[in-house]
N, C-alpha and C. Protein backbone atom coordinates (compact mmCIF):
# COMPACT_ATOMS: atom_id res chain seq x y z
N UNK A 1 -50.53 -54.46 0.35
CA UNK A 1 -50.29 -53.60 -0.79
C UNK A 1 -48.81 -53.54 -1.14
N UNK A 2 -47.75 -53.53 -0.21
CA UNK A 2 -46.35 -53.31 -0.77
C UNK A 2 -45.49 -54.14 -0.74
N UNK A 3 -46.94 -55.84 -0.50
CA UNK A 3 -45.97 -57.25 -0.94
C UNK A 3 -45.96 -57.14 -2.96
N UNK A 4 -47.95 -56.63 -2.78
CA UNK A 4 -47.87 -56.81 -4.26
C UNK A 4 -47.36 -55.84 -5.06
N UNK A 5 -46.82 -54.47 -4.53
CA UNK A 5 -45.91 -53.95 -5.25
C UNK A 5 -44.58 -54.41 -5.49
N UNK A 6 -44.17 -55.07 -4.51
CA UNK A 6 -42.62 -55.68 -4.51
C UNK A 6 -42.71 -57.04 -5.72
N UNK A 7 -44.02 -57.85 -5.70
CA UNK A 7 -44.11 -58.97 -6.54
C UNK A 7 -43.74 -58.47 -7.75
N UNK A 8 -44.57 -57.59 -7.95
CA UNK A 8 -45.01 -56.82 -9.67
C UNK A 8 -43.65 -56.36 -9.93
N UNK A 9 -42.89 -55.82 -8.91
CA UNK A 9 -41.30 -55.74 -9.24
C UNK A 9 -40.52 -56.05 -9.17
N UNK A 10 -40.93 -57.10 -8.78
CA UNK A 10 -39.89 -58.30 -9.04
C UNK A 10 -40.04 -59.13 -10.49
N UNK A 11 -41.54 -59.11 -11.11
CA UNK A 11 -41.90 -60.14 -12.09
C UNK A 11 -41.18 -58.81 -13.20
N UNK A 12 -41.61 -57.53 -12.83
CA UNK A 12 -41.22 -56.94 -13.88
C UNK A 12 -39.90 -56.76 -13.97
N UNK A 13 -38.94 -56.80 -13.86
CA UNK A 13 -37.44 -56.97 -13.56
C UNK A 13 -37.09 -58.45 -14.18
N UNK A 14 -37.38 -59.14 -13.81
CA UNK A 14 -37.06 -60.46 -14.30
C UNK A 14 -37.99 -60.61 -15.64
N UNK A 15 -39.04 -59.86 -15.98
CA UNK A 15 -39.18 -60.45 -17.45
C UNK A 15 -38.02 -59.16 -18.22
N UNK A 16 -38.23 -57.63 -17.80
CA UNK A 16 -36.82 -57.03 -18.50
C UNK A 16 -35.83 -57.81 -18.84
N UNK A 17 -34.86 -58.60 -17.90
CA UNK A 17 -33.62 -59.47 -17.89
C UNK A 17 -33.99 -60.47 -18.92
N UNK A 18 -34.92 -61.21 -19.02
CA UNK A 18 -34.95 -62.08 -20.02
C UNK A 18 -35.55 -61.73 -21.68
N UNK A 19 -36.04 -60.28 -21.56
CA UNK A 19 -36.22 -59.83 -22.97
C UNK A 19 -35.02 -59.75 -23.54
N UNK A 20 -34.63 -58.56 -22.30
CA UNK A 20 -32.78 -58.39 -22.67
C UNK A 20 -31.83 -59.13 -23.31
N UNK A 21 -32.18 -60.17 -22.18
CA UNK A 21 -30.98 -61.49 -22.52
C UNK A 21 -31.49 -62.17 -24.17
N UNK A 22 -32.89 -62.11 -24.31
CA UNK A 22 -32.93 -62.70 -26.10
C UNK A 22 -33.79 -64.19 -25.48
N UNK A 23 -34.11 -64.52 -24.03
CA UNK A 23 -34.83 -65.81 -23.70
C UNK A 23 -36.00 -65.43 -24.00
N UNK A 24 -36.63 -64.52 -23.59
CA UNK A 24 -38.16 -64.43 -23.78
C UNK A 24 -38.47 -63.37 -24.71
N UNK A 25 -39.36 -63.70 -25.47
CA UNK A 25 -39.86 -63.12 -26.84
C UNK A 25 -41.03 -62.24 -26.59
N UNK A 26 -41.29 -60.27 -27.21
CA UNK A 26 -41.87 -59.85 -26.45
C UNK A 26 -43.47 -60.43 -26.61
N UNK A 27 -43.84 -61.40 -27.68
CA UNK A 27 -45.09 -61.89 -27.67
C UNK A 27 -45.42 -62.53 -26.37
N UNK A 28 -44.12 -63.45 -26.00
CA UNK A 28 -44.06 -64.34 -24.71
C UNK A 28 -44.60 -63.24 -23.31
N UNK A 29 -43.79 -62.23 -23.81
CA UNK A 29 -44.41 -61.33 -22.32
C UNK A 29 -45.69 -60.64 -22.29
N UNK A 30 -46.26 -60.59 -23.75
CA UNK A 30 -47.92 -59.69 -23.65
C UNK A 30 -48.27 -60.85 -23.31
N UNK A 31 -48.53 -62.38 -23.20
CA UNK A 31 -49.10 -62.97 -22.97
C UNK A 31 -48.79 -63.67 -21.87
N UNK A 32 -47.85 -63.64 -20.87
CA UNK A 32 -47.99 -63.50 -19.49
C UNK A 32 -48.51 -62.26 -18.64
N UNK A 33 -48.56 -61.13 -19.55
CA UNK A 33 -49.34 -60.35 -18.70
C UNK A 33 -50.57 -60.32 -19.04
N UNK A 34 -50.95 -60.75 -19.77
CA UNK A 34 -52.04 -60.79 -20.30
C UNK A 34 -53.35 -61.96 -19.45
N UNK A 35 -52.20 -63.33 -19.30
CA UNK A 35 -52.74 -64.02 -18.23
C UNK A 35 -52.55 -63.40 -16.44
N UNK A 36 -52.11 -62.56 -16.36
CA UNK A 36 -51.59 -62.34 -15.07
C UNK A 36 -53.20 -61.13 -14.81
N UNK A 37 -53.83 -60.50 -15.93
CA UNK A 37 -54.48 -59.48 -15.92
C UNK A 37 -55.71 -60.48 -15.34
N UNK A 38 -55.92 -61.19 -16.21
CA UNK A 38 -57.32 -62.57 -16.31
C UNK A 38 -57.19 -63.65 -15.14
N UNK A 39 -55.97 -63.95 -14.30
CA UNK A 39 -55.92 -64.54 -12.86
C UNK A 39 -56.67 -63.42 -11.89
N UNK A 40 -56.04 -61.94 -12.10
CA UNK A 40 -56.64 -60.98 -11.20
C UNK A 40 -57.83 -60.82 -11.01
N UNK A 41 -58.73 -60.53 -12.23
CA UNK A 41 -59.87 -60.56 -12.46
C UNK A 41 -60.80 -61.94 -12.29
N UNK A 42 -60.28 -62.76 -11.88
CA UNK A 42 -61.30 -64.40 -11.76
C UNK A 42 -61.38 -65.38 -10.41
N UNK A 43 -62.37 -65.61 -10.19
CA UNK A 43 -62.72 -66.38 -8.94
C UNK A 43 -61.42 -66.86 -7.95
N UNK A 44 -60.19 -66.91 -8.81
CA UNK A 44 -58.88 -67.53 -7.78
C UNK A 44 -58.40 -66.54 -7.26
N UNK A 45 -58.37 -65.54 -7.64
CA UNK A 45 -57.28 -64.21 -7.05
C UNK A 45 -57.47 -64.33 -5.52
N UNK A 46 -58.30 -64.16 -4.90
CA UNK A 46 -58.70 -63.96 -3.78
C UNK A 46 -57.77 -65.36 -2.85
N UNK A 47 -57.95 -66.09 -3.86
CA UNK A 47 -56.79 -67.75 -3.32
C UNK A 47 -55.34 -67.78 -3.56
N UNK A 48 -54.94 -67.07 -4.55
CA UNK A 48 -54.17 -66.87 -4.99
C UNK A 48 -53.33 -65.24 -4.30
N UNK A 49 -54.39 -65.10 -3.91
CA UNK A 49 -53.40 -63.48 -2.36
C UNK A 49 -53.18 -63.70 -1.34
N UNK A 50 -54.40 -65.08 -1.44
CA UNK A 50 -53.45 -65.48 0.34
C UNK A 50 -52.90 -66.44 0.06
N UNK A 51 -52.20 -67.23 -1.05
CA UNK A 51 -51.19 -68.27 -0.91
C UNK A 51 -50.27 -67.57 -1.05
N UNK A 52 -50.02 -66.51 -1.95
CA UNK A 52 -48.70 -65.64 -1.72
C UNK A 52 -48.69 -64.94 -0.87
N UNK A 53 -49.58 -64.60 0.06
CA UNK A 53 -49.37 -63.54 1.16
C UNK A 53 -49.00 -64.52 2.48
N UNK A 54 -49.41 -65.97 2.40
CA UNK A 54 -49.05 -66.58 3.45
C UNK A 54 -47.44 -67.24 3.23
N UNK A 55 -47.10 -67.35 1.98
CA UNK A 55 -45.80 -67.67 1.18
C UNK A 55 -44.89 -66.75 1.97
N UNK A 56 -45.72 -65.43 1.84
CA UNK A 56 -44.28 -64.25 2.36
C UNK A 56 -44.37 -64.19 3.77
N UNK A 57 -45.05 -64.51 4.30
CA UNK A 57 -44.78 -64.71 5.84
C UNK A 57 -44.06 -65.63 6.25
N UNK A 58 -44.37 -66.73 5.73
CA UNK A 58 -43.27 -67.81 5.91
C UNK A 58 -42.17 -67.31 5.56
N UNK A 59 -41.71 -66.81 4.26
CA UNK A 59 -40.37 -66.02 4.05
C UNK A 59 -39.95 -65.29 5.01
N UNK A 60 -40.33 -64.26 5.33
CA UNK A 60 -40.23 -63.43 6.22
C UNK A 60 -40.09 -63.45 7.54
N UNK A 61 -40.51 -64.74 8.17
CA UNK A 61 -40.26 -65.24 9.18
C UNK A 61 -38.88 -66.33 10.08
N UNK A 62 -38.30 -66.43 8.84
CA UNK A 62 -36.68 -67.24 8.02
C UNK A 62 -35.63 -66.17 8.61
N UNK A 63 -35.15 -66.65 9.89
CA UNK A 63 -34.01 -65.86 10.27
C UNK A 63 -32.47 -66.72 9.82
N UNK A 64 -31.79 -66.03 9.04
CA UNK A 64 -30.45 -66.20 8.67
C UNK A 64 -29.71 -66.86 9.45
């Protein structure tokens, strides 16, 4: 639960910065969240939580 809160705030932070900055257009962002809503909801999510949940272990496991 507080990888995918950290994801969601991380994606949401970085699309802010690029509205900001004038790169991404806010149509560009209803329609990444829009796909991000329709990945959640469909047969991959479940593949798609453990490739990022096994992603962050590997991260996380990366000593400096």
């Amino acid at each position: 639960m507080a990888l995918t809160i950290s994801v969601v705030l991380l994606l949401l932070i970085l699309t802010a910065i690029f509205l900001r900055s004038g790169k991404l257009k806010l149509s560009h962002a209803i329609v990444c969240a829009l796909l991000g809503f329709y990945l959640a909801s469909s047969n991959i999510a479940p593949d798609l939580r453990h490739s990022l949940s096994g992603a962050a272990d590997v991260i996380s496991s990366v000593r400096p």
